[in-house]
C-alpha atoms as a PDB file:
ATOM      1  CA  UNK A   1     132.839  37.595  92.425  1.00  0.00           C
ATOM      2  CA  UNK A   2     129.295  36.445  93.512  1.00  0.00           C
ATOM      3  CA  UNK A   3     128.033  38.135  96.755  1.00  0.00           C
ATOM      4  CA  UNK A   4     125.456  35.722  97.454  1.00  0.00           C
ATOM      5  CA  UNK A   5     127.389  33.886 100.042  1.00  0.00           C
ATOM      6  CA  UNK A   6     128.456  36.961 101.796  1.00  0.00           C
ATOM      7  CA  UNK A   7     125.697  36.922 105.083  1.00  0.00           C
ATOM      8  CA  UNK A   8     126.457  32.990 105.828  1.00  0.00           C
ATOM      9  CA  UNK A   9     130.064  33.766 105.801  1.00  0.00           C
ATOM     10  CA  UNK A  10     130.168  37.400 107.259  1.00  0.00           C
ATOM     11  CA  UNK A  11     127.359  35.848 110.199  1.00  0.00           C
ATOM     12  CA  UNK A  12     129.754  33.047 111.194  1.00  0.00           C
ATOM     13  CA  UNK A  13     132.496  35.356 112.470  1.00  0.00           C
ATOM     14  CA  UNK A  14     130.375  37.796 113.550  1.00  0.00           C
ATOM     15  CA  UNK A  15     128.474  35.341 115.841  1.00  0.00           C
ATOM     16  CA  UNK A  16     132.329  34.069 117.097  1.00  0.00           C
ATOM     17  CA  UNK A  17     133.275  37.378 118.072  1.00  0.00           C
ATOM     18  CA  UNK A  18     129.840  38.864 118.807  1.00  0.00           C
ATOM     19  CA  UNK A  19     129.021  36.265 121.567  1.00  0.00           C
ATOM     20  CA  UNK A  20     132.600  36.450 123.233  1.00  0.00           C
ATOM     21  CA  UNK A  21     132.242  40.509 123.694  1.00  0.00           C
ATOM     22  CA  UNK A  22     130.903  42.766 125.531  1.00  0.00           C
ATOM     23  CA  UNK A  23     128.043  40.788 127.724  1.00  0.00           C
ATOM     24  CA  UNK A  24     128.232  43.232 130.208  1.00  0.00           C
ATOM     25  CA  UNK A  25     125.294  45.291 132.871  1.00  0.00           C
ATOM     26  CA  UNK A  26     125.814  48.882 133.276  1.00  0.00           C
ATOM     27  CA  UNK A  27     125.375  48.925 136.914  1.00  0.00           C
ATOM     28  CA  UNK A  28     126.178  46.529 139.328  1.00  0.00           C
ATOM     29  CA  UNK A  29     123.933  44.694 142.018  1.00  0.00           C
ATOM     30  CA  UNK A  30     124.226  45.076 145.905  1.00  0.00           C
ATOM     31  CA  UNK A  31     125.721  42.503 148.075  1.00  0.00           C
ATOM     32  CA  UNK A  32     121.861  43.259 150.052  1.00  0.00           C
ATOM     33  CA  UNK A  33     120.503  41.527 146.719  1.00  0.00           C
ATOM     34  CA  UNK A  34     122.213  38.098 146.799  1.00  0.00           C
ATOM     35  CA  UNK A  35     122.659  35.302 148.790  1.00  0.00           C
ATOM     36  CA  UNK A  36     125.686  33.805 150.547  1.00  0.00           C
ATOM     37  CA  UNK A  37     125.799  31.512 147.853  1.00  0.00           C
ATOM     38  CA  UNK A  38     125.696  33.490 144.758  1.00  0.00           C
ATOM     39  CA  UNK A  39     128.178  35.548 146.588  1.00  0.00           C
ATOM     40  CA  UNK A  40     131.023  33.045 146.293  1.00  0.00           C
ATOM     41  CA  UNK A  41     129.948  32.464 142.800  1.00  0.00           C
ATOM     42  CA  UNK A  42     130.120  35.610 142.188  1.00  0.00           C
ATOM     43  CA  UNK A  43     133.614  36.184 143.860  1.00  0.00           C
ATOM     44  CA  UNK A  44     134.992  33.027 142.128  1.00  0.00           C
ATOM     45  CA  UNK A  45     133.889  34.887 138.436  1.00  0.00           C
ATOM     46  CA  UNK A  46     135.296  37.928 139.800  1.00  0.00           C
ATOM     47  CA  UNK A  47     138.484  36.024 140.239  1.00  0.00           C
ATOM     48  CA  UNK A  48     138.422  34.609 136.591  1.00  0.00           C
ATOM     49  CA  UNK A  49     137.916  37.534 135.149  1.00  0.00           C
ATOM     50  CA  UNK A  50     140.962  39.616 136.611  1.00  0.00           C
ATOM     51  CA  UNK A  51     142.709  36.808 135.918  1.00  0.00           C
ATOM     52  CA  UNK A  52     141.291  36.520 131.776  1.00  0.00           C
ATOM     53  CA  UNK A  53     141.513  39.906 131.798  1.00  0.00           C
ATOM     54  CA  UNK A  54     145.804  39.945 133.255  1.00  0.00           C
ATOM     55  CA  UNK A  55     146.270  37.677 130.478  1.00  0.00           C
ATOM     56  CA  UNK A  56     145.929  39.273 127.572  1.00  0.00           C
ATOM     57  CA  UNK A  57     145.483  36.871 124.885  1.00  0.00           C
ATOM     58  CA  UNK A  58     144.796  32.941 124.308  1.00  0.00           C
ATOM     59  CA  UNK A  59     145.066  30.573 121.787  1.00  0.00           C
ATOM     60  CA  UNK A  60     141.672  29.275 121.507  1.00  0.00           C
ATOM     61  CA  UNK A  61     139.194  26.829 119.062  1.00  0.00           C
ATOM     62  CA  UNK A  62     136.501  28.243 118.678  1.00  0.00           C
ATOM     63  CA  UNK A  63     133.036  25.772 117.422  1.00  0.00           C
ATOM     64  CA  UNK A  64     130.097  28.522 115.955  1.00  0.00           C
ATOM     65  CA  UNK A  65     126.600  26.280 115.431  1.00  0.00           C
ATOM     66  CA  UNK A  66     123.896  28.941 113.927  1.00  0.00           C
ATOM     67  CA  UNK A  67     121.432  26.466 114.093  1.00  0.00           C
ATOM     68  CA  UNK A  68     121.716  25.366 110.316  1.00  0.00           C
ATOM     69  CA  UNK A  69     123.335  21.830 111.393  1.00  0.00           C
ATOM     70  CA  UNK A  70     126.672  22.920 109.848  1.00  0.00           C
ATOM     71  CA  UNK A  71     129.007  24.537 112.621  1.00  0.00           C
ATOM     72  CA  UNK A  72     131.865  26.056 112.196  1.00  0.00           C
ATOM     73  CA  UNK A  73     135.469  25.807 113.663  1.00  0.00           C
ATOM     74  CA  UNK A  74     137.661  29.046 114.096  1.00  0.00           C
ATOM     75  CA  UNK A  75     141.336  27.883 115.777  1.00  0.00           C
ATOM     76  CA  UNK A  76     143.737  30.311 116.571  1.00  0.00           C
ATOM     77  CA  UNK A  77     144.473  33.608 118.947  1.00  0.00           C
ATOM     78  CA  UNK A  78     142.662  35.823 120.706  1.00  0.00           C
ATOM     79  CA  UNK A  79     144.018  38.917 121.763  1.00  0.00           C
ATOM     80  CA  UNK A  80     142.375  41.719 124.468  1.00  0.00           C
ATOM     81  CA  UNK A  81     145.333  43.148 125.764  1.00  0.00           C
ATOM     82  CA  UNK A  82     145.682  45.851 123.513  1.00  0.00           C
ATOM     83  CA  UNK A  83     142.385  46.213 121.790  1.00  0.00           C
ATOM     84  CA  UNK A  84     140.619  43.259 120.813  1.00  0.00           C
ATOM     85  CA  UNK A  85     141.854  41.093 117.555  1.00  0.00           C
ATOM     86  CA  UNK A  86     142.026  37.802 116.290  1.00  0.00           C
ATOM     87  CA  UNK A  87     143.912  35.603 114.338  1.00  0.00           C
ATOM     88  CA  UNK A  88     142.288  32.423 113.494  1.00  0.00           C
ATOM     89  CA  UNK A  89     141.704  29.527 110.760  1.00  0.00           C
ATOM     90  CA  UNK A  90     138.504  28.590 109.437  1.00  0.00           C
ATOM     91  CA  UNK A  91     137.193  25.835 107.307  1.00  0.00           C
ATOM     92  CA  UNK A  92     137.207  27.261 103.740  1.00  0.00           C
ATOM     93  CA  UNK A  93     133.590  24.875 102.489  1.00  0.00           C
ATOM     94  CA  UNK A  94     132.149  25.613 105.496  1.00  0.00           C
ATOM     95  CA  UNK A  95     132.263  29.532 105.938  1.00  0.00           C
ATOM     96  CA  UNK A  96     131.456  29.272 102.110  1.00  0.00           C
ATOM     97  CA  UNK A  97     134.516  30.790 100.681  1.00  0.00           C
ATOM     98  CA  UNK A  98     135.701  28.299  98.276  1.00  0.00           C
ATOM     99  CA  UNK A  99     134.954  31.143  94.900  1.00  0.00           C
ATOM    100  CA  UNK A 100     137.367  33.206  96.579  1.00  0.00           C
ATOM    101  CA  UNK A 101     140.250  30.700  97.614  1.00  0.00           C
ATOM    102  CA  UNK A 102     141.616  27.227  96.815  1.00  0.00           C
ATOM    103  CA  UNK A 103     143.022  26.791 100.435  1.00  0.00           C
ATOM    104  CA  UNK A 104     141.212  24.468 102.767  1.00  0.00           C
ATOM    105  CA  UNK A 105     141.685  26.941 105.532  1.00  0.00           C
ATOM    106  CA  UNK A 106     141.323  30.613 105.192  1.00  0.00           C
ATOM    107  CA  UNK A 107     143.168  32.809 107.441  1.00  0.00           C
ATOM    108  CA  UNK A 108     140.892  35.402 109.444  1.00  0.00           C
ATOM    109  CA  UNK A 109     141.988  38.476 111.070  1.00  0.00           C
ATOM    110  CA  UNK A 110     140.072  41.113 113.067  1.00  0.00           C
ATOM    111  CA  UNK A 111     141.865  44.146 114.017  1.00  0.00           C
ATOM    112  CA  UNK A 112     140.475  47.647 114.648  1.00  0.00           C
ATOM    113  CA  UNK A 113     137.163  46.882 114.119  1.00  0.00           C
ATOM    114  CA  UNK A 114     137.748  45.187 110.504  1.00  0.00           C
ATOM    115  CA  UNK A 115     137.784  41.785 109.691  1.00  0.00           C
ATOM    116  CA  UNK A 116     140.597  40.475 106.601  1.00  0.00           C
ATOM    117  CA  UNK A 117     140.004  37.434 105.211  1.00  0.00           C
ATOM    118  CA  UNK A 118     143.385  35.757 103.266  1.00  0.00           C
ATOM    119  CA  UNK A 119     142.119  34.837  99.386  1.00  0.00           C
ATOM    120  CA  UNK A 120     143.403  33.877  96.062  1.00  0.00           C
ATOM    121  CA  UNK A 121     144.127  37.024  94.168  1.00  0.00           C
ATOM    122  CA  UNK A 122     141.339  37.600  91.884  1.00  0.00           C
ATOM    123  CA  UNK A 123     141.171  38.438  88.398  1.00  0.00           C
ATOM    124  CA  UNK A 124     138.751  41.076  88.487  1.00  0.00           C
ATOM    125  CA  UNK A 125     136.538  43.301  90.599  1.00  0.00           C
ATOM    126  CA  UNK A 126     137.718  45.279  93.898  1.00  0.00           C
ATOM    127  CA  UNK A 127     139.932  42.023  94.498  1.00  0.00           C
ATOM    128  CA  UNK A 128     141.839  42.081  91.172  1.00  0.00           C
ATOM    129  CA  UNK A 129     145.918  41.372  92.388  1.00  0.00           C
ATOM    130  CA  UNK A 130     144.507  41.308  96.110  1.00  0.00           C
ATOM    131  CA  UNK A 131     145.757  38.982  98.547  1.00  0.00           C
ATOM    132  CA  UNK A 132     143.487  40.074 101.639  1.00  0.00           C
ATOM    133  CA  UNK A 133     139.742  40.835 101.164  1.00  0.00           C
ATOM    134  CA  UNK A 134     138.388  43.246 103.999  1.00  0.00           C
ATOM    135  CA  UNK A 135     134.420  43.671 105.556  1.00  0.00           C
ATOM    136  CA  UNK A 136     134.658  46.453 108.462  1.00  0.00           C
ATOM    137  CA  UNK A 137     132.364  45.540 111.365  1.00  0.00           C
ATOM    138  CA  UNK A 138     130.185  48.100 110.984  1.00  0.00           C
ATOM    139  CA  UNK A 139     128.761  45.824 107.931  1.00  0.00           C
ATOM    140  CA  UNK A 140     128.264  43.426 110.677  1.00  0.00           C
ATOM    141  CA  UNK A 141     126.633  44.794 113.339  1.00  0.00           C
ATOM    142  CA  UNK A 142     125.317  47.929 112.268  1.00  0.00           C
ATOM    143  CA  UNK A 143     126.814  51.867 112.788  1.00  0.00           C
ATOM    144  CA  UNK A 144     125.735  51.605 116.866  1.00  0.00           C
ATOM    145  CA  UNK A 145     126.551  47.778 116.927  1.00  0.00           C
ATOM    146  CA  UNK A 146     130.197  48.657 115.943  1.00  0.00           C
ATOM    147  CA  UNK A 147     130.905  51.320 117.481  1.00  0.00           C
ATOM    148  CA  UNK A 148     129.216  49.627 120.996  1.00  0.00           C
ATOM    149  CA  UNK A 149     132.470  47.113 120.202  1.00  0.00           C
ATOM    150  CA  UNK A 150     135.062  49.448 119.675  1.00  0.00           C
ATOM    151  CA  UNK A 151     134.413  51.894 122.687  1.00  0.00           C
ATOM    152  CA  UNK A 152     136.630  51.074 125.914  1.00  0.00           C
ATOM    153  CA  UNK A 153     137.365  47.596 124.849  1.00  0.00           C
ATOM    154  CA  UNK A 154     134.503  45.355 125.183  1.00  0.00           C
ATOM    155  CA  UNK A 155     135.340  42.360 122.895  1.00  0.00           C
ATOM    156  CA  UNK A 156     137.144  40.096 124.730  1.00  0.00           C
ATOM    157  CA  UNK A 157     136.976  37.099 127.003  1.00  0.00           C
ATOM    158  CA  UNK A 158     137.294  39.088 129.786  1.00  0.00           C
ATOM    159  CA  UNK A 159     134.526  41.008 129.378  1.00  0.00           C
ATOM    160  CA  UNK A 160     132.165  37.763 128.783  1.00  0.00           C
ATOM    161  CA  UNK A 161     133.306  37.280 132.464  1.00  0.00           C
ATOM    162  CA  UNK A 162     132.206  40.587 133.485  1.00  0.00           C
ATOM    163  CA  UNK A 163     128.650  40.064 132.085  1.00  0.00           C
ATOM    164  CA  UNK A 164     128.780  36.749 134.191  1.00  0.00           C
ATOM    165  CA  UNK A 165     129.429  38.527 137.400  1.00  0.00           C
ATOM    166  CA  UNK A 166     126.575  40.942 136.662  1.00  0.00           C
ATOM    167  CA  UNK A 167     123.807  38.050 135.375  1.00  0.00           C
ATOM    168  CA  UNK A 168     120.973  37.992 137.710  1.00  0.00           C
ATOM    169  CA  UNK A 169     120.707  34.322 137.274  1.00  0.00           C
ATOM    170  CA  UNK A 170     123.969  32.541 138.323  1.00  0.00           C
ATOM    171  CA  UNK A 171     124.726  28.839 139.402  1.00  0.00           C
ATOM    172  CA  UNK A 172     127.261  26.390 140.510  1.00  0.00           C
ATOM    173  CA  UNK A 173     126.954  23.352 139.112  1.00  0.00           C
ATOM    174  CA  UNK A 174     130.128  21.498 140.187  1.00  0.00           C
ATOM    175  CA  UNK A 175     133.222  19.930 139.508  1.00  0.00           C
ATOM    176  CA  UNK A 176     134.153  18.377 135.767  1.00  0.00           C
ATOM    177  CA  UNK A 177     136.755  17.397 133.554  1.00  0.00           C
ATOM    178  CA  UNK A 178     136.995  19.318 130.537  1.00  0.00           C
ATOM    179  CA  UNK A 179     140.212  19.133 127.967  1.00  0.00           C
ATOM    180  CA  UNK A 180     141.863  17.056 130.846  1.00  0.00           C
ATOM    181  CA  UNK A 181     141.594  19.552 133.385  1.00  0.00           C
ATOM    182  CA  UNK A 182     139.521  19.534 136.897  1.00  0.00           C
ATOM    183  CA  UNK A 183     137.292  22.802 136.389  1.00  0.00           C
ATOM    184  CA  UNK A 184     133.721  24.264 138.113  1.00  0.00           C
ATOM    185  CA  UNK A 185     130.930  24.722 136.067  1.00  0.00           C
ATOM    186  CA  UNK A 186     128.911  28.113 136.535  1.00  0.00           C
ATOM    187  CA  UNK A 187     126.086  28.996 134.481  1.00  0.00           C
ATOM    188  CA  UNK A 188     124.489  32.553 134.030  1.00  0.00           C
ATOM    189  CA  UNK A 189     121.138  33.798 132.048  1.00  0.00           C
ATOM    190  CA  UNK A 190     121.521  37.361 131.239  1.00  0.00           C
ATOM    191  CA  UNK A 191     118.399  38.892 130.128  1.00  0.00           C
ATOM    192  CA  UNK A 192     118.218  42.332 128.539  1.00  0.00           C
ATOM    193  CA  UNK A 193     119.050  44.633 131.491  1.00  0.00           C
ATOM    194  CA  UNK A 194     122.343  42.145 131.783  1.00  0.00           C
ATOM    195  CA  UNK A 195     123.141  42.292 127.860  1.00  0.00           C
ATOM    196  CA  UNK A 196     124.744  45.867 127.873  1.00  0.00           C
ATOM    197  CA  UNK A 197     126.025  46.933 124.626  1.00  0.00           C
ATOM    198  CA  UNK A 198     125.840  43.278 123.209  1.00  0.00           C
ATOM    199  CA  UNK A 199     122.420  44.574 122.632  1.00  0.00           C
ATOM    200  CA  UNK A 200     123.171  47.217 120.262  1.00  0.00           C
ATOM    201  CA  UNK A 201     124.473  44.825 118.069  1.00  0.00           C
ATOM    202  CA  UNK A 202     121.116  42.702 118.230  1.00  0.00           C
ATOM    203  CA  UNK A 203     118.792  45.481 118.138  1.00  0.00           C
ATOM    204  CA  UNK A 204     120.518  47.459 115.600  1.00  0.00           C
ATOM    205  CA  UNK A 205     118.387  48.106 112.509  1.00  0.00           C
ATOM    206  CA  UNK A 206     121.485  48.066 110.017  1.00  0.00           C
ATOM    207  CA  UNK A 207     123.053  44.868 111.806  1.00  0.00           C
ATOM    208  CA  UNK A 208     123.309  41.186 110.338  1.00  0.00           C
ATOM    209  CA  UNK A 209     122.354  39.909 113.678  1.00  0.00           C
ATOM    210  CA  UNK A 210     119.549  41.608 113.832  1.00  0.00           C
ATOM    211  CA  UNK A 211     117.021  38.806 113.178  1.00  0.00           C
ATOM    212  CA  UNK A 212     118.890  36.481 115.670  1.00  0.00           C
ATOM    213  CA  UNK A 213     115.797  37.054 117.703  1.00  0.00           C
ATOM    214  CA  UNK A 214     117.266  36.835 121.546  1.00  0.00           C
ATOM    215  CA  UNK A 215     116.043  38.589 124.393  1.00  0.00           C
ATOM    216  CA  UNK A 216     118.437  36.368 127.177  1.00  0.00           C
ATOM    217  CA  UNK A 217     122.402  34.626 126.900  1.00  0.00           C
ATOM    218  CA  UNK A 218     122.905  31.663 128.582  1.00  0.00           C
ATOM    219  CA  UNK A 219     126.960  31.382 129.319  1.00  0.00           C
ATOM    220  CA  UNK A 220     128.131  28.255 130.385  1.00  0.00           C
ATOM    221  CA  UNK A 221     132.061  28.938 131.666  1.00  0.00           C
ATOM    222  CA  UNK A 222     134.394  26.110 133.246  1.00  0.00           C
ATOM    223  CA  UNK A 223     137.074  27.952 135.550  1.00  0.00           C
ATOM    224  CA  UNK A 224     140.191  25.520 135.683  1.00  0.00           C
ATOM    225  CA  UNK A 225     143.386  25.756 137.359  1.00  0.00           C
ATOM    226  CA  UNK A 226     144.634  29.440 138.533  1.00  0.00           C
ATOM    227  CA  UNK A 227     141.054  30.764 138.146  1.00  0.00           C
ATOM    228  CA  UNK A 228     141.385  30.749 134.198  1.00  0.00           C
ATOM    229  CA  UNK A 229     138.869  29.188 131.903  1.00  0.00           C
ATOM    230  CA  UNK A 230     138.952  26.098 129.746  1.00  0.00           C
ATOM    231  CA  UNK A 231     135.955  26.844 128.722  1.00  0.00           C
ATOM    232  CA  UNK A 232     133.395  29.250 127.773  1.00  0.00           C
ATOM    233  CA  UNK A 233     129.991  28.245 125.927  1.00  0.00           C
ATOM    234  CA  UNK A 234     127.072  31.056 125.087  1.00  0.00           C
ATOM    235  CA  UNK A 235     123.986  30.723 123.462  1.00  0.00           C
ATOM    236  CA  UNK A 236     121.760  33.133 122.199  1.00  0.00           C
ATOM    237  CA  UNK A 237     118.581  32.813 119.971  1.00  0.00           C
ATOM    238  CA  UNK A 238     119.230  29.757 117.678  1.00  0.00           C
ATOM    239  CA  UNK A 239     122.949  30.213 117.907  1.00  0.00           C
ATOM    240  CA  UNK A 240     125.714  28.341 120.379  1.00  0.00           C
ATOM    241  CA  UNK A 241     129.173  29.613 120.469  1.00  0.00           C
ATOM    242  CA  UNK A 242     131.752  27.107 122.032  1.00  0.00           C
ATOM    243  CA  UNK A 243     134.989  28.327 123.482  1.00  0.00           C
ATOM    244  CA  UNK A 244     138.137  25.794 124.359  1.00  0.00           C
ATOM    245  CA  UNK A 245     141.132  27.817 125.620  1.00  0.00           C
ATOM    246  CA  UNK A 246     144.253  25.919 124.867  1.00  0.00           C
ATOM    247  CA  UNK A 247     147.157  28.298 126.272  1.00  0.00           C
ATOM    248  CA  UNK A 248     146.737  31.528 127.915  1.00  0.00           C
ATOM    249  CA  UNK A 249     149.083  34.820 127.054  1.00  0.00           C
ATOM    250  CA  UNK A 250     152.655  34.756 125.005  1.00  0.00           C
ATOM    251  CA  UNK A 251     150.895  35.187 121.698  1.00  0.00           C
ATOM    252  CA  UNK A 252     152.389  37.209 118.842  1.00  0.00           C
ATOM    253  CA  UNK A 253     150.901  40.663 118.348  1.00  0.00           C
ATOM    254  CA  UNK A 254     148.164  40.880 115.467  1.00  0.00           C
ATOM    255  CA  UNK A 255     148.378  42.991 113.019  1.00  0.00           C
ATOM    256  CA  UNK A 256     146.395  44.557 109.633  1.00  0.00           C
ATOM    257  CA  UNK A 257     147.654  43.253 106.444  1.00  0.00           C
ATOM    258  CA  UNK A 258     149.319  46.082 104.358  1.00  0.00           C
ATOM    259  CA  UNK A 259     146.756  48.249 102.628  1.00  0.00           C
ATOM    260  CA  UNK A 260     148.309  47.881  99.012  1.00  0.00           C
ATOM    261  CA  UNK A 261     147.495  43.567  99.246  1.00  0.00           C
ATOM    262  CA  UNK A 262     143.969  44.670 100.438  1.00  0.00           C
ATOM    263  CA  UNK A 263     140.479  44.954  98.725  1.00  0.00           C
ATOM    264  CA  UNK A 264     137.706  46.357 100.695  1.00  0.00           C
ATOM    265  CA  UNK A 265     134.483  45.069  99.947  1.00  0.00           C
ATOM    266  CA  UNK A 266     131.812  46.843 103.272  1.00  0.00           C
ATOM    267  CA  UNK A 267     130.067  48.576 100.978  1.00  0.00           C
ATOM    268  CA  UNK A 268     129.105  45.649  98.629  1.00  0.00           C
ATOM    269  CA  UNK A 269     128.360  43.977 101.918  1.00  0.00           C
ATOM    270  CA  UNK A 270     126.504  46.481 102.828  1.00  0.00           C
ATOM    271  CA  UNK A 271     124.247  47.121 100.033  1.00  0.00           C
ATOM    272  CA  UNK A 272     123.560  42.817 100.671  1.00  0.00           C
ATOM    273  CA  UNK A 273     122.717  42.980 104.213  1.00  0.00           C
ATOM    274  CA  UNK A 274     120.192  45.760 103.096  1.00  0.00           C
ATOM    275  CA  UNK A 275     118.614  43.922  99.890  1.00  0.00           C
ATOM    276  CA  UNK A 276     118.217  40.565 102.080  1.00  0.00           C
ATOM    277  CA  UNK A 277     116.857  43.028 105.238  1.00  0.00           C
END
């Protein structure tokens, strides 16, 4: 197997799940510090957020532009209720898999900090007879970066909407119709102090996102009908993550593939990440 894909394809679905976690400030601001209006924006992202956060898990598509004109769609579920994992589809050509599987799609899975990616069984190498390939995050976004992920949740939806209520830089800007449903708009800048342990996973010296060179977010969220989102959009250096939630809660539970049909491969990633650092 050639590793010289491995960054474009590892970066896409670390950028997916990277930009939906943990945007969140340590501390919050006074009431002294805002403004009547900011207030109710603030409340109304308060709202969506218990609410995204009572949920639990969405089926979602997910559209992941790294600046390189060729984005890429994730579809599938979302889970946060129980520790945060996913469950999605990709586009085999575009997260540059096609050595490792025939299949248009390729099945993704993150649970407990490791993503599994659903392959052809190879006929050689740490994938010989494998039916699951598997990166751990720490590959990703560095020893701090992962860890920043893993501790007290911090991956989810939910917490996106935290970092929203914390951004110092919030604003309504009205009613739309997105997916067919009346929504608000709010936008939010969060700059450094706002970015919580996102930023570990920028600033870490061992992380592939390392050189995404951004110092602010700018989150974009449509609330819809019972203070849920239908949409949430972040950007961050040259890279725009674009969120459509389709269903909210009901979703099966996700779970590792079995450890005999797996091949690990983070330390061949790894030793990549380092020779292209």
């Amino acid at each position: 197997m050639k590793l010289r894909y491995t960054a474009a394809w590892v970066g896409f679905t670390a950028a997916a799940m990277a930009v939906t976690s943990a945007c969140g400030s340590e501390g919050a601001r006074t009431a002294a510090e805002a403004v009547d209006k900011a207030d109710t924006i603030m409340a109304a992202l308060a709202r969506a957020t218990d609410r995204t956060e009572e949920v639990g898990s969405a089926e979602v598509r997910t559209m992941t532009d790294l600046g390189t004109g060729e984005p890429i769609a994730m579809d599938g579920t979302y889970s946060w209720g129980d520790g945060y994992a996913l469950d999605v589809e990709m586009d085999t050509k575009a997260a540059q898999l096609q050595e490792l599987t025939d299949s248009p799609t390729v099945r993704t899975l993150f649970v407990d900090g490791a993503y599994y990616y659903d392959i052809d069984p190879q006929p050689s190498g740490p994938l010989a007879g494998k039916e699951w390939m598997k990166i751990d995050g720490s590959a990703v976004f560095g020893e701090s970066g992962a860890a920043a992920f893993s501790g007290g949740g911090g991956a989810s939806p939910a917490d996106s909407l935290k970092g929203l209520k914390y951004a110092s830089d919030v604003e309504d800007l009205g009613k739309e119709t997105v997916n067919g449903k009346p929504a608000t708009h709010y936008r939010a800048v969060l700059d450094e102090k706002d970015m919580g342990r996102f930023k570990d996973a920028l600033d870490s010296a061992d992380s592939m996102l390392g050189s995404a060179g951004a110092d602010s977010v700018t989150m974009d969220i449509w609330v819809g009908p019972k203070d849920l989102p239908v949409r949430l959009k972040q950007e961050f250096g040259a890279m725009t993550v674009t969120m459509d939630f389709d269903r909210f809660g009901a979703t099966k539970e996700i779970v590792a593939p079995p450890a005999a049909q797996t091949g690990d491969l983070t330390e061949e990633v790894k030793a990549v990440g380092g020779q292209q650092g």
